[in-house]
C-alpha atoms as a PDB file:
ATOM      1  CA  UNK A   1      -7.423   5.835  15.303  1.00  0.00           C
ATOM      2  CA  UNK A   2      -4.605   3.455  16.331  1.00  0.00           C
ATOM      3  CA  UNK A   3      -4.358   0.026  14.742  1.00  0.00           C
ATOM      4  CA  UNK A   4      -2.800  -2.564  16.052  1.00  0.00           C
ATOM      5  CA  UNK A   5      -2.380  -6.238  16.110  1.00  0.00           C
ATOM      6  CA  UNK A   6      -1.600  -9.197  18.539  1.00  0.00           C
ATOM      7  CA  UNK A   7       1.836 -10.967  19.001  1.00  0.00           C
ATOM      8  CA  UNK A   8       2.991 -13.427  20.826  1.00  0.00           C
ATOM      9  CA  UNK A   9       4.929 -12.065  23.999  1.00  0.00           C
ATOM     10  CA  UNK A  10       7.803 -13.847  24.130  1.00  0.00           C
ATOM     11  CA  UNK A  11       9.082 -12.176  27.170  1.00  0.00           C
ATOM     12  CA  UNK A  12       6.883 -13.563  29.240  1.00  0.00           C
ATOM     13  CA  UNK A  13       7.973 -17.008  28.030  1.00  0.00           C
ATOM     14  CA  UNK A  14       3.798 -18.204  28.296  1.00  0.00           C
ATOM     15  CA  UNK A  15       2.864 -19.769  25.010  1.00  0.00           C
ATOM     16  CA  UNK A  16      -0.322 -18.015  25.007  1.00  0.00           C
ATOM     17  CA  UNK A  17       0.403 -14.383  26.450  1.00  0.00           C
ATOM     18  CA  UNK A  18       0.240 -11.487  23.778  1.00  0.00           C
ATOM     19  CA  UNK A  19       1.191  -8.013  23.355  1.00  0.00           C
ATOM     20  CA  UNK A  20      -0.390  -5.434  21.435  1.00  0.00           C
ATOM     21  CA  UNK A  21       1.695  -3.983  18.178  1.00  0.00           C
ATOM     22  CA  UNK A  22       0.844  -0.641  16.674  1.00  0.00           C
ATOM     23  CA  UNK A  23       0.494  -1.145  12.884  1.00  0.00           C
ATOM     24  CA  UNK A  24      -0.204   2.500  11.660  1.00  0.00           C
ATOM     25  CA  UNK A  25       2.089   4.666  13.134  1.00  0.00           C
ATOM     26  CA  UNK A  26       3.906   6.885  11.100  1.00  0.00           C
ATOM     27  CA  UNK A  27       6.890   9.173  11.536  1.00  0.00           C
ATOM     28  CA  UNK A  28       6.580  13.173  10.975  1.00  0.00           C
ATOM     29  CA  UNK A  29       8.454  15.551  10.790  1.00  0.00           C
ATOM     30  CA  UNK A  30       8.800  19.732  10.597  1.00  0.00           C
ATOM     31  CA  UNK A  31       8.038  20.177   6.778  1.00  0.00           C
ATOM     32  CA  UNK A  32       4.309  17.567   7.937  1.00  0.00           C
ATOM     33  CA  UNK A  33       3.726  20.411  10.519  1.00  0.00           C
ATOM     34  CA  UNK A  34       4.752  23.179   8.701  1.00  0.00           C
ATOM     35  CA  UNK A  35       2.220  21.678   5.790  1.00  0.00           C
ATOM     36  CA  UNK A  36      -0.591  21.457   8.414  1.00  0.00           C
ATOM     37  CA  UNK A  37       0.137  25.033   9.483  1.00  0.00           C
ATOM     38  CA  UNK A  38      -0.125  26.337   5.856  1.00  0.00           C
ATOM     39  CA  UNK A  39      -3.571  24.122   4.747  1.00  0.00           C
ATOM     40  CA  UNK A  40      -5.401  25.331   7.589  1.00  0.00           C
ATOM     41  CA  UNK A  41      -5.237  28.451   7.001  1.00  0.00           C
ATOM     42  CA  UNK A  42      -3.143  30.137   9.589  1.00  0.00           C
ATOM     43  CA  UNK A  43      -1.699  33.023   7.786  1.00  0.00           C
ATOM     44  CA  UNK A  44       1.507  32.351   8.126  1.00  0.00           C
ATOM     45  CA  UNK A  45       3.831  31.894   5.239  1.00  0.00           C
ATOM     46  CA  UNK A  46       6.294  28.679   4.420  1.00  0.00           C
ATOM     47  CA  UNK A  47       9.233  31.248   5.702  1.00  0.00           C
ATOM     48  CA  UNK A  48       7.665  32.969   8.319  1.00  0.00           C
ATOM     49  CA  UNK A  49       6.825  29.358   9.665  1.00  0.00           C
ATOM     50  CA  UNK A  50      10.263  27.563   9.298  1.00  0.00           C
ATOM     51  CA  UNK A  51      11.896  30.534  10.627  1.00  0.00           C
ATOM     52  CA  UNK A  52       9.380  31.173  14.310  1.00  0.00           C
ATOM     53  CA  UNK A  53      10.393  26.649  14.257  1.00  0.00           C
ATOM     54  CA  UNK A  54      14.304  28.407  14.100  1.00  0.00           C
ATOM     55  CA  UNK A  55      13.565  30.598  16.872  1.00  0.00           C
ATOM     56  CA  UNK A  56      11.847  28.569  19.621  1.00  0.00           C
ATOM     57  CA  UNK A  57      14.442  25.506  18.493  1.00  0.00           C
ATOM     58  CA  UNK A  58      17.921  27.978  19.458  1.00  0.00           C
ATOM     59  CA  UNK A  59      15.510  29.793  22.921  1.00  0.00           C
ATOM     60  CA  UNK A  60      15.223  25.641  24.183  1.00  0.00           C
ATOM     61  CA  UNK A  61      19.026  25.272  23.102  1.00  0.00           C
ATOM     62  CA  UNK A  62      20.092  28.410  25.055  1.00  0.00           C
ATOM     63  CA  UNK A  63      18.122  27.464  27.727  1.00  0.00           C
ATOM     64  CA  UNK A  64      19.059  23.897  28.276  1.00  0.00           C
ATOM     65  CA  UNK A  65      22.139  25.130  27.894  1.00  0.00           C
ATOM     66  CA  UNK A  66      22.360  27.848  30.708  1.00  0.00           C
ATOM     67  CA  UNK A  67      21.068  24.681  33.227  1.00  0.00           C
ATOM     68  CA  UNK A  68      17.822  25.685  33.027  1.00  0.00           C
ATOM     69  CA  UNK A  69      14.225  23.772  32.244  1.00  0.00           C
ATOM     70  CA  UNK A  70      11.399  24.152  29.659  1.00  0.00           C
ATOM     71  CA  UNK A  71       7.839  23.993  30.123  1.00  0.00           C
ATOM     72  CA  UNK A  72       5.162  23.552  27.798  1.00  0.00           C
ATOM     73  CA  UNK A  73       1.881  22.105  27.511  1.00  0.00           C
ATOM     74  CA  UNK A  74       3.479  19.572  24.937  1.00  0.00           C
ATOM     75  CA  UNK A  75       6.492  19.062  26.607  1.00  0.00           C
ATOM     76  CA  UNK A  76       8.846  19.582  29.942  1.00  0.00           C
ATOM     77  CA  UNK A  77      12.868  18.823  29.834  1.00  0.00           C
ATOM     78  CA  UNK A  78      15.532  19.337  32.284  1.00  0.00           C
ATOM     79  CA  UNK A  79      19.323  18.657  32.400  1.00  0.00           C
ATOM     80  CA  UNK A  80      20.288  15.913  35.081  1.00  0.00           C
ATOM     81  CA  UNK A  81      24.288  15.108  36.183  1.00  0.00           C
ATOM     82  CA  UNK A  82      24.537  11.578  36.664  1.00  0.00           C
ATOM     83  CA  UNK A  83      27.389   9.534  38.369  1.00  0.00           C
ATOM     84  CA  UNK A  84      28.998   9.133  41.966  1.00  0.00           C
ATOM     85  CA  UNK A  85      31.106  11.951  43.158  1.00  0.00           C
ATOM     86  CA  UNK A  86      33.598  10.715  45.920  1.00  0.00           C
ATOM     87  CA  UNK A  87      33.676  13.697  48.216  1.00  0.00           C
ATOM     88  CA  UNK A  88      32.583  17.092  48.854  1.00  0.00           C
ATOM     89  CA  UNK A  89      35.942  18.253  46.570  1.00  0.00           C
ATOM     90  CA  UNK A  90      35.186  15.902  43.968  1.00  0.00           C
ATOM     91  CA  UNK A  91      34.490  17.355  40.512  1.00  0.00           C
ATOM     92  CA  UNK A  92      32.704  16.376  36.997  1.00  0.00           C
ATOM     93  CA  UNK A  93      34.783  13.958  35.262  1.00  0.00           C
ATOM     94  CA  UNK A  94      33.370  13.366  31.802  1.00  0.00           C
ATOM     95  CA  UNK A  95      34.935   9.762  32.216  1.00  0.00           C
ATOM     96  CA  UNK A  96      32.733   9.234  35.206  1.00  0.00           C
ATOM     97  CA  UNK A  97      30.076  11.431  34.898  1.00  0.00           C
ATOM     98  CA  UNK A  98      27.445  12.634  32.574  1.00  0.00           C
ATOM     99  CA  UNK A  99      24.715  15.073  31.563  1.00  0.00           C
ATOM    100  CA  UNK A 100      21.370  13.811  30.306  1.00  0.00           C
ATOM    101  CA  UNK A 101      18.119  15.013  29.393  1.00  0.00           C
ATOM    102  CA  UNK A 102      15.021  14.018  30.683  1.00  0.00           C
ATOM    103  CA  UNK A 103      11.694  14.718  28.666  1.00  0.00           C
ATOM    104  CA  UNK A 104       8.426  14.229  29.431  1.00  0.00           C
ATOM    105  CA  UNK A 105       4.631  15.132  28.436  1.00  0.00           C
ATOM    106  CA  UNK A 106       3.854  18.298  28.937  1.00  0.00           C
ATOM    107  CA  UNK A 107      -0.448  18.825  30.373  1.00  0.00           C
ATOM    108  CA  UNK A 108      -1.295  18.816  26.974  1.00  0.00           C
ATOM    109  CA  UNK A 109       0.264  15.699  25.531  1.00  0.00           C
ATOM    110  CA  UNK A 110      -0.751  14.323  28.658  1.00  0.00           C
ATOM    111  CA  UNK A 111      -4.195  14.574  27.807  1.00  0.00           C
ATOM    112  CA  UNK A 112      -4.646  13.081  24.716  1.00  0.00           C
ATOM    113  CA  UNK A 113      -4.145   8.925  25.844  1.00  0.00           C
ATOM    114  CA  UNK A 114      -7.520   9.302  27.278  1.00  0.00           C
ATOM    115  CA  UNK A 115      -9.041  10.767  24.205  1.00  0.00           C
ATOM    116  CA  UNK A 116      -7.325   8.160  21.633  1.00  0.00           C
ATOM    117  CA  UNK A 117      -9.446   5.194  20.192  1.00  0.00           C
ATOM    118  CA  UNK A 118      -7.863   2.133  19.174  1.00  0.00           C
ATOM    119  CA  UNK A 119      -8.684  -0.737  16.561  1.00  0.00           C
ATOM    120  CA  UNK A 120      -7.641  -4.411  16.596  1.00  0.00           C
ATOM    121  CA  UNK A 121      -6.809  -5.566  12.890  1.00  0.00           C
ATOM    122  CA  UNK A 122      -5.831  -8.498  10.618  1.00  0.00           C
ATOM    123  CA  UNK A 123      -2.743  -7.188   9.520  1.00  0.00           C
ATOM    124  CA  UNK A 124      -0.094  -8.287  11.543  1.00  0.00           C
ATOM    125  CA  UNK A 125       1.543 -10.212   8.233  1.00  0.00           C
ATOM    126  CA  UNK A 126       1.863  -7.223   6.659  1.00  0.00           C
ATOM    127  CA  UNK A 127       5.013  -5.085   5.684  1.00  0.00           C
ATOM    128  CA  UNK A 128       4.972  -1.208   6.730  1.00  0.00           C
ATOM    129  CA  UNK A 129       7.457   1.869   6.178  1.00  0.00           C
ATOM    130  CA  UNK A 130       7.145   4.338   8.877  1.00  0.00           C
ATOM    131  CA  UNK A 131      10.584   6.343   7.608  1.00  0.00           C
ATOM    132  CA  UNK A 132      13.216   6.533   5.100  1.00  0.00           C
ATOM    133  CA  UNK A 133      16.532   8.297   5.850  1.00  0.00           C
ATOM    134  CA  UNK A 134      18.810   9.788   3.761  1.00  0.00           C
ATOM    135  CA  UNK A 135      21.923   8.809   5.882  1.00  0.00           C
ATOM    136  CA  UNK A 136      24.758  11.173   3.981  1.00  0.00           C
ATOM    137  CA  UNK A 137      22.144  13.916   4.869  1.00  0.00           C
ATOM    138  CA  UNK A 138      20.286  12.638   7.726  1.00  0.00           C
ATOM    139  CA  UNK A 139      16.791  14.243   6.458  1.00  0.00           C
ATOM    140  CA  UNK A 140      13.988  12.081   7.075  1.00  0.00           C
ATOM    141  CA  UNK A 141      11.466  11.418   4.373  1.00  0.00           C
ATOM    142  CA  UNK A 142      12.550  13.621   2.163  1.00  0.00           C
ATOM    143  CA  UNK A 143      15.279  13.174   0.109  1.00  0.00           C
ATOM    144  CA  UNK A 144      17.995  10.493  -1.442  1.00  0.00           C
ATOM    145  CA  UNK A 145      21.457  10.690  -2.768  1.00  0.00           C
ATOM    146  CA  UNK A 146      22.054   8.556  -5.522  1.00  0.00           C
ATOM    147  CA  UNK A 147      25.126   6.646  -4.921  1.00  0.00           C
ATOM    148  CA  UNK A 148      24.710   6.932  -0.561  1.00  0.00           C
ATOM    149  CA  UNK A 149      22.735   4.817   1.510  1.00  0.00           C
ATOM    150  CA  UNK A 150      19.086   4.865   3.122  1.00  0.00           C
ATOM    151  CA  UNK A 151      17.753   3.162   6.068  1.00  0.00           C
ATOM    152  CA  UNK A 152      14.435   2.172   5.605  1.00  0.00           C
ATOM    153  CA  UNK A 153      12.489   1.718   8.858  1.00  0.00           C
ATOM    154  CA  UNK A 154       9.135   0.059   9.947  1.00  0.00           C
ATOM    155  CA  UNK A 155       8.085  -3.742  10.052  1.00  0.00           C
ATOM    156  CA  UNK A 156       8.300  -7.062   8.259  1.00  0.00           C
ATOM    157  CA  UNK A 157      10.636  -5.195   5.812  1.00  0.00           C
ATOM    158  CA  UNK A 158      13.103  -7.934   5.222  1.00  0.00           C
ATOM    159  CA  UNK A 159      13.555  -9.090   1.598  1.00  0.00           C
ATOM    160  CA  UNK A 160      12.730 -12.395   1.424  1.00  0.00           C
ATOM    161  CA  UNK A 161      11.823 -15.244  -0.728  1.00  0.00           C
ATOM    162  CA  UNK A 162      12.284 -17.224  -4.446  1.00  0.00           C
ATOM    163  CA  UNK A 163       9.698 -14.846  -6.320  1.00  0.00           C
ATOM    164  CA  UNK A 164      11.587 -12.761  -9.066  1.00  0.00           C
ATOM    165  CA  UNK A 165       9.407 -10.162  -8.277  1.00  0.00           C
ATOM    166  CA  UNK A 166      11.023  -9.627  -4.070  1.00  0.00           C
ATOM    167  CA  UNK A 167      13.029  -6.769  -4.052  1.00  0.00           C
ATOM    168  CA  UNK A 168      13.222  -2.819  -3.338  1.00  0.00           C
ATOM    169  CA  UNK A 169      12.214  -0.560  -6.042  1.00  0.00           C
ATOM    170  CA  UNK A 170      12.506   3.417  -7.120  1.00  0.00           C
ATOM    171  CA  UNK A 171       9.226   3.985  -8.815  1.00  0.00           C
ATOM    172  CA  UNK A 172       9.273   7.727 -10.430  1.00  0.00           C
ATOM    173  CA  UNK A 173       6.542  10.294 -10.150  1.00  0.00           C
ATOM    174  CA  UNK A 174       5.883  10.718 -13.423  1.00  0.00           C
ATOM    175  CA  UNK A 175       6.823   7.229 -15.374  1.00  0.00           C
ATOM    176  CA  UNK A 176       5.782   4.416 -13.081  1.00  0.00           C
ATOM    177  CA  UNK A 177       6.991   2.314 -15.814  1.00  0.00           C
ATOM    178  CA  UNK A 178      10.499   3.112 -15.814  1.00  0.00           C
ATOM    179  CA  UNK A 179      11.703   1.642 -12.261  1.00  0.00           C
ATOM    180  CA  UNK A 180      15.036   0.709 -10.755  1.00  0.00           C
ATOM    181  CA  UNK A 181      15.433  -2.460  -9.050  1.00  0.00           C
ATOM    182  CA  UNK A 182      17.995  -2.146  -6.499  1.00  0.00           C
ATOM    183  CA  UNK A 183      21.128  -5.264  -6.679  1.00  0.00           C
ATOM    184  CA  UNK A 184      21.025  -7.754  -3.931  1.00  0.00           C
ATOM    185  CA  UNK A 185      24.347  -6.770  -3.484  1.00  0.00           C
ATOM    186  CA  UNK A 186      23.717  -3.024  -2.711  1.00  0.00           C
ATOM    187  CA  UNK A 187      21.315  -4.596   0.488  1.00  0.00           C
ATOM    188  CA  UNK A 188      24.185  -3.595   3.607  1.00  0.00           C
ATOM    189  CA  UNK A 189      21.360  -4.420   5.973  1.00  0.00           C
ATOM    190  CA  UNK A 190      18.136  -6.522   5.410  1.00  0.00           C
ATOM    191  CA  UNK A 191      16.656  -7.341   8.385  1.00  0.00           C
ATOM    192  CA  UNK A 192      12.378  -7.021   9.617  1.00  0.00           C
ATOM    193  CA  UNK A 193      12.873  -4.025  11.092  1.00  0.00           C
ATOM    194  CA  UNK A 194      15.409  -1.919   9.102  1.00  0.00           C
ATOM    195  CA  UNK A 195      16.509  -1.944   5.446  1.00  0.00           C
ATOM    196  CA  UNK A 196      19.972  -0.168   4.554  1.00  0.00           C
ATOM    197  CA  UNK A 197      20.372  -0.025   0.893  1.00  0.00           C
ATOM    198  CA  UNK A 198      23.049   2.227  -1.767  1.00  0.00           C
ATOM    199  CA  UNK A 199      20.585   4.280  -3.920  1.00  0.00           C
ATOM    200  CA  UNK A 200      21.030   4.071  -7.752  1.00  0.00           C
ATOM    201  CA  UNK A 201      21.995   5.535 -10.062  1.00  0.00           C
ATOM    202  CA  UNK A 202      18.285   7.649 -10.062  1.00  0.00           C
ATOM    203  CA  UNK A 203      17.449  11.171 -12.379  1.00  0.00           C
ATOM    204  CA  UNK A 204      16.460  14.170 -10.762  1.00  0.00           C
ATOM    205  CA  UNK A 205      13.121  14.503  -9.973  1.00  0.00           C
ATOM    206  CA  UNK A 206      10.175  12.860  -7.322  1.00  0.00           C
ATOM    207  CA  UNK A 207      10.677   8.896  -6.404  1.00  0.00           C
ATOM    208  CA  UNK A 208       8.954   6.266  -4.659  1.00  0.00           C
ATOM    209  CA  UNK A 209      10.008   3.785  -2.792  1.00  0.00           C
ATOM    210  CA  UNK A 210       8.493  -0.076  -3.351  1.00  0.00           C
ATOM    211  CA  UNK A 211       9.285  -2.849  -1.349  1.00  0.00           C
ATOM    212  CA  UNK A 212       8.104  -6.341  -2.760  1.00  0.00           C
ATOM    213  CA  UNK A 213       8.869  -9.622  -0.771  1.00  0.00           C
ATOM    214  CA  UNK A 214       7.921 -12.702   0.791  1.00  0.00           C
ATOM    215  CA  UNK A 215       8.985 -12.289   4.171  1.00  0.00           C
ATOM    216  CA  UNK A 216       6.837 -14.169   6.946  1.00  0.00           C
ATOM    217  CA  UNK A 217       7.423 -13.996  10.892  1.00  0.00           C
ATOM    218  CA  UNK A 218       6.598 -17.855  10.566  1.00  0.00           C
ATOM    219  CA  UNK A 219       8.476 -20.594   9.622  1.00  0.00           C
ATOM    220  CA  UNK A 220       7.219 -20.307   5.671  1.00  0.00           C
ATOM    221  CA  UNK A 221       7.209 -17.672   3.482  1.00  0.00           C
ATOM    222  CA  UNK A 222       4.494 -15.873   1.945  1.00  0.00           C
ATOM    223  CA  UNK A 223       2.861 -17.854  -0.735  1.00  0.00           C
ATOM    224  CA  UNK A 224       2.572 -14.550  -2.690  1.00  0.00           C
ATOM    225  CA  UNK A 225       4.668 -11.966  -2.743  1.00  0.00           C
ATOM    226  CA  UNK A 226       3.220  -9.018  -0.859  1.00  0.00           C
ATOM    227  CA  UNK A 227       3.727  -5.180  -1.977  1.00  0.00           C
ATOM    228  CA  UNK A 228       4.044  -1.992  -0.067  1.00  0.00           C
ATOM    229  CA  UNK A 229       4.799   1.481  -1.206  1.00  0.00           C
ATOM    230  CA  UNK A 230       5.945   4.034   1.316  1.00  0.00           C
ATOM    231  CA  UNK A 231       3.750   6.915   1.307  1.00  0.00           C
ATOM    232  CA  UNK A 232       5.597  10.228   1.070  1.00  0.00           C
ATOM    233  CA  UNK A 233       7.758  11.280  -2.303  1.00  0.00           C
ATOM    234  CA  UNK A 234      11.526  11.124  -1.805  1.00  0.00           C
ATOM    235  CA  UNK A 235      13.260  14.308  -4.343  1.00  0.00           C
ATOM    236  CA  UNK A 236      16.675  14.207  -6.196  1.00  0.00           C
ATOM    237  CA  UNK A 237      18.188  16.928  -6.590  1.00  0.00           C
END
């Protein structure tokens, strides 16, 4: 089911023109497939499935590589030269030309818009984490470096307003009392769409991430201060 909410278009500079916003969408990643694979039952072992993933990722590599195209019912990509070549004689010049790839559904990805229900909601005010990044690392929803930065993705993020209480927080696993409030002055990046924080000082062990604020897309903020936690467990190692 895909949620989504109403916003006022203003590309199409009509007061009363909306488009629609997806509100539930959530970023995965190979370890959310890989724990799909393993809870239904397929057989397959943690190692047997991370290294066939190894496999078919260095075949598409080689391939795309040698020129060539894949095809699969999820997805088809090709390699395309693009830029003007001034004669018959003329060769690639990185400074003029370039190679990009061009992906696209493949029949079965292609299938599933027409099979996909959708739900209009109330909760366009509301904050949402669809991903956390571990920059020094660049894994996704999985770990954090105490000390390094994280970009925290998603919508209505920015931390905003006179509450004590607005801020980002690393809630642990096990002691939901003991949490670190990150400094104003770690935030390198506070915006509605992306977060960029320094982690703390943080223990080993499984964290959560809070985000408390009173952000608003109007011209007021949030009465109340309005809490979201993001819903996967970030490690330490």
């Amino acid at each position: 089911m895909i949620q989504y909410v109403l916003e006022t278009n203003e590309l199409t500079g009509e007061p009363m023109k909306y488009r629609a916003q997806v509100v539930n969408s959530r970023s995965y990643t190979f370890d959310d497939i890989a724990e799909h694979l393993l809870q239904h039952n397929t057989g397959l072992s943690g190692a047997v499935i991370r290294g066939v993933w190894e496999g078919i990722k260095g075949a598409v590599e080689e391939y795309i590589s040698d020129g060539g195209s894949v095809k699969t019912e999820l997805f088809h990509i090709h390699p395309s030269i693009q830029g003007v070549f001034e004669s018959k004689e003329d060769g690639f010049d990185s400074s003029r030309h370039s190679i990009r790839l061009y992906l696209r559904p493949g029949s079965l990805l292609r299938s599933v818009p027409g099979r996909l229900k959708v739900k209009k909601t109330n909760t366009g005010a509301k904050s949402f984490i669809s991903s956390v990044t571990d920059i020094s690392s660049n894994a996704v929803n999985s770990s954090l470096t105490p000390g390094k930065s994280i970009r925290i993705s998603g919508r209505r993020l920015k931390i905003w307003g006179e509450d004590p209480s607005c801020g980002i927080y690393f809630v642990p696993e096990k002691n939901t009392s003991s949490t670190v409030k990150v400094d104003p002055s770690e935030l390198v990046v506070n915006s509605p769409s992306q977060i960029i924080t320094v982690v703390p000082k943080l223990s080993k062990g499984k964290w959560n991430i809070r985000l408390v604020t009173q952000f608003s897309r109007g011209k007021f903020s949030l009465k109340s201060p309005q809490s979201v936690t993001f819903e996967k467990v970030l490690t330490v190692a």
